[in-house]
N, C-alpha and C. Protein backbone atom coordinates (compact mmCIF):
# COMPACT_ATOMS: atom_id res chain seq x y z
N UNK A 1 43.91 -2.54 11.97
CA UNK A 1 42.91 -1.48 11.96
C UNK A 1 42.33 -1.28 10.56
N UNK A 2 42.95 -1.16 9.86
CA UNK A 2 42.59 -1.33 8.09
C UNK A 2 41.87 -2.20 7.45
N UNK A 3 42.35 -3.68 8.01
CA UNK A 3 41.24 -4.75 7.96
C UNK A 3 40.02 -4.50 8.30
N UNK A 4 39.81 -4.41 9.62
CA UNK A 4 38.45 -4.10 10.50
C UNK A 4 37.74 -2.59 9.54
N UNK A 5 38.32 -1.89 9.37
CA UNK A 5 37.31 -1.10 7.97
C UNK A 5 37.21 -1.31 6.54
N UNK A 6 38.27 -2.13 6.44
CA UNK A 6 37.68 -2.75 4.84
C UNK A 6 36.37 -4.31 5.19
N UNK A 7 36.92 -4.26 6.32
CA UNK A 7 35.60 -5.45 6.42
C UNK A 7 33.71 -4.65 6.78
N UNK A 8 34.32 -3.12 7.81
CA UNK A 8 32.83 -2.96 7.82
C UNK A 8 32.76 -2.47 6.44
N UNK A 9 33.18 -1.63 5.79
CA UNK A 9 33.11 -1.15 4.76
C UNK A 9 32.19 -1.70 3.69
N UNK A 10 32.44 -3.37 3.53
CA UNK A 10 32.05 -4.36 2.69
C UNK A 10 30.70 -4.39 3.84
N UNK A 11 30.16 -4.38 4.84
CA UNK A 11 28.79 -4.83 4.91
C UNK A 11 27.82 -3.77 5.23
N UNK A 12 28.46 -2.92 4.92
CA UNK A 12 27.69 -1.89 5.00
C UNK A 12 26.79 -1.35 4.12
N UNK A 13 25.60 -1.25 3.65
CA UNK A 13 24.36 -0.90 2.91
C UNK A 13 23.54 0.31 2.95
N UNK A 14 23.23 1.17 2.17
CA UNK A 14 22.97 2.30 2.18
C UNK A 14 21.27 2.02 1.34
N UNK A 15 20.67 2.23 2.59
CA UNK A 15 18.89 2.21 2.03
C UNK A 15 18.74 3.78 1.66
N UNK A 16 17.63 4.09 1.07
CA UNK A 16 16.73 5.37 0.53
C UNK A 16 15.71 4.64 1.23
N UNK A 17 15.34 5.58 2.15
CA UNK A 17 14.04 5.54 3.09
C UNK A 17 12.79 6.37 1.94
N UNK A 18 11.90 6.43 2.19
CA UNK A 18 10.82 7.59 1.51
C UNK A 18 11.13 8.53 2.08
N UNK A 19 10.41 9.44 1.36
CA UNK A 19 10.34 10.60 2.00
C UNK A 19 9.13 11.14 3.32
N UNK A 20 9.41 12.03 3.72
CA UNK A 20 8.70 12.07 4.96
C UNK A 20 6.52 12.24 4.51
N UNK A 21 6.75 10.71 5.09
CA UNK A 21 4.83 10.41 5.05
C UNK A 21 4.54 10.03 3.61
N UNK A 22 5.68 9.46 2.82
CA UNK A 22 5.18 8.79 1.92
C UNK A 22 4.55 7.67 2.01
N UNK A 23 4.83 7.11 3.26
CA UNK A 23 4.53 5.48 3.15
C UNK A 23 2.63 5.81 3.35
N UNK A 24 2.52 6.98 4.22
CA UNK A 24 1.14 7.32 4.86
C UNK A 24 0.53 7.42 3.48
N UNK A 25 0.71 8.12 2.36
CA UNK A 25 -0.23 8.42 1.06
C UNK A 25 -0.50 7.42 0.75
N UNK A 26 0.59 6.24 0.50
CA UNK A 26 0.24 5.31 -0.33
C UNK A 26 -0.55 4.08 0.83
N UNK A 27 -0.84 4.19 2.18
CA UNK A 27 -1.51 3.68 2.51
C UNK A 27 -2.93 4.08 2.53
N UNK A 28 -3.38 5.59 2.12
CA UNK A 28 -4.46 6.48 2.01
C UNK A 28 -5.33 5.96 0.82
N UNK A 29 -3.58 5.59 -0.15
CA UNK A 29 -4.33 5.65 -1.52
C UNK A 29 -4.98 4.50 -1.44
N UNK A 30 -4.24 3.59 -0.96
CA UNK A 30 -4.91 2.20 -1.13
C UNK A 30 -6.13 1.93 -0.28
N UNK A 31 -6.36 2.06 1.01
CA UNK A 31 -7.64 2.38 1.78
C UNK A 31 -8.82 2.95 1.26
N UNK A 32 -8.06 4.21 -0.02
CA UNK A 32 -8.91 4.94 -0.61
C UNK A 32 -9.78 3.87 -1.27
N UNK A 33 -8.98 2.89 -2.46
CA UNK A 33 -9.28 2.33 -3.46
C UNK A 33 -10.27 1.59 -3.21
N UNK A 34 -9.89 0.87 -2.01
CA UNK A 34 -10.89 -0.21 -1.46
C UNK A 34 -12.08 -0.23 -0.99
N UNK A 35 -12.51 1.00 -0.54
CA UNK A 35 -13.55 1.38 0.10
C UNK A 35 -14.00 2.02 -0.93
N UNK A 36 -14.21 2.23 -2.35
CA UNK A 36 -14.36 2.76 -3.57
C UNK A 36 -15.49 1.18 -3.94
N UNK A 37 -14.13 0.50 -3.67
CA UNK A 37 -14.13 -1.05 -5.07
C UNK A 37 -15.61 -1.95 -4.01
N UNK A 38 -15.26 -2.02 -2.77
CA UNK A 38 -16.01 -2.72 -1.92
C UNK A 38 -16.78 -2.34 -0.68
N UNK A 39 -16.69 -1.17 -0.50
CA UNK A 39 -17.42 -0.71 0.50
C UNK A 39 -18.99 0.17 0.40
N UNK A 40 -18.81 0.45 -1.40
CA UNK A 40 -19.35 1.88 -1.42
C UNK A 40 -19.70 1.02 -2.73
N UNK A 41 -20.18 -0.32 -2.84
CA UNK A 41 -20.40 0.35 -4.92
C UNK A 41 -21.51 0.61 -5.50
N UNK A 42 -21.73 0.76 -6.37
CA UNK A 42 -22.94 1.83 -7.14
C UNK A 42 -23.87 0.35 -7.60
N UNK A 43 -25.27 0.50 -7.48
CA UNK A 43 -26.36 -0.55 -7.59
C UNK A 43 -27.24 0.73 -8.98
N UNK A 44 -26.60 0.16 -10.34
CA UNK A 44 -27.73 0.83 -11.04
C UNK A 44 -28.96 0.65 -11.50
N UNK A 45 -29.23 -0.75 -10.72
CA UNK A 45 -30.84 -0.89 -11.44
C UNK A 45 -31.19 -1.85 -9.75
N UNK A 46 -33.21 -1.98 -9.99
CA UNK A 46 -33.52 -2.81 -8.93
C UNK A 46 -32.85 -4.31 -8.99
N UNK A 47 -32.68 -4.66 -10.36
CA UNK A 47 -32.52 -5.95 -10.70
C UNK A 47 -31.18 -6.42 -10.26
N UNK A 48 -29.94 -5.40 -10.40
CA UNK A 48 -28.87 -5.56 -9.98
C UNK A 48 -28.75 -5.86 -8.44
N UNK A 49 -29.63 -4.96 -7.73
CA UNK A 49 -29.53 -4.90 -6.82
C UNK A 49 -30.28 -6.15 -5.74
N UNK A 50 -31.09 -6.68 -6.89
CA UNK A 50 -31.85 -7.91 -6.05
C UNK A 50 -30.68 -9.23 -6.33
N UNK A 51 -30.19 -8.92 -7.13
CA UNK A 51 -28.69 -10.12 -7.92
C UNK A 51 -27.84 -10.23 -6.55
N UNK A 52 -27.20 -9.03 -6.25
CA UNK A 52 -26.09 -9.33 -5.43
C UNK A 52 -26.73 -9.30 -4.02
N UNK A 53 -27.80 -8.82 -3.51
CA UNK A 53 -28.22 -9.62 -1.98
C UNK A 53 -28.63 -10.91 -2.31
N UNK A 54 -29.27 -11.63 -2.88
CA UNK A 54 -29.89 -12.64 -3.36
C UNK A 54 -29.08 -13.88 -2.84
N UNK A 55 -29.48 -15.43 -1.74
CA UNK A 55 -28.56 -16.06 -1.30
C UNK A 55 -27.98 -17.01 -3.05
């Protein structure tokens, strides 16, 4: 009987989960970022703006 709990004992692993809806922010944040970097970006002149449609 002593065996069999020094053996689970040894495979047993103790995670730290996040905390509740952390994983959700940092998927917010990053969604955030992207739609910042590539969805939305700022055209400050005509010239710029004829550059990046341009084939």
């Amino acid at each position: 009987m002593a065996k069999a709990k020094e053996h689970r004992t040894k495979k047993l692993k103790i995670h730290h989960s996040p905390k509740h809806s952390s994983w959700l922010n940092i998927a917010e944040i990053e969604l955030s970022a992207m739609t910042r970097q590539w969805l939305n970006p700022r055209i400050r002149d005509l010239h710029t703006l004829k550059s990046e449609i341009a084939p």
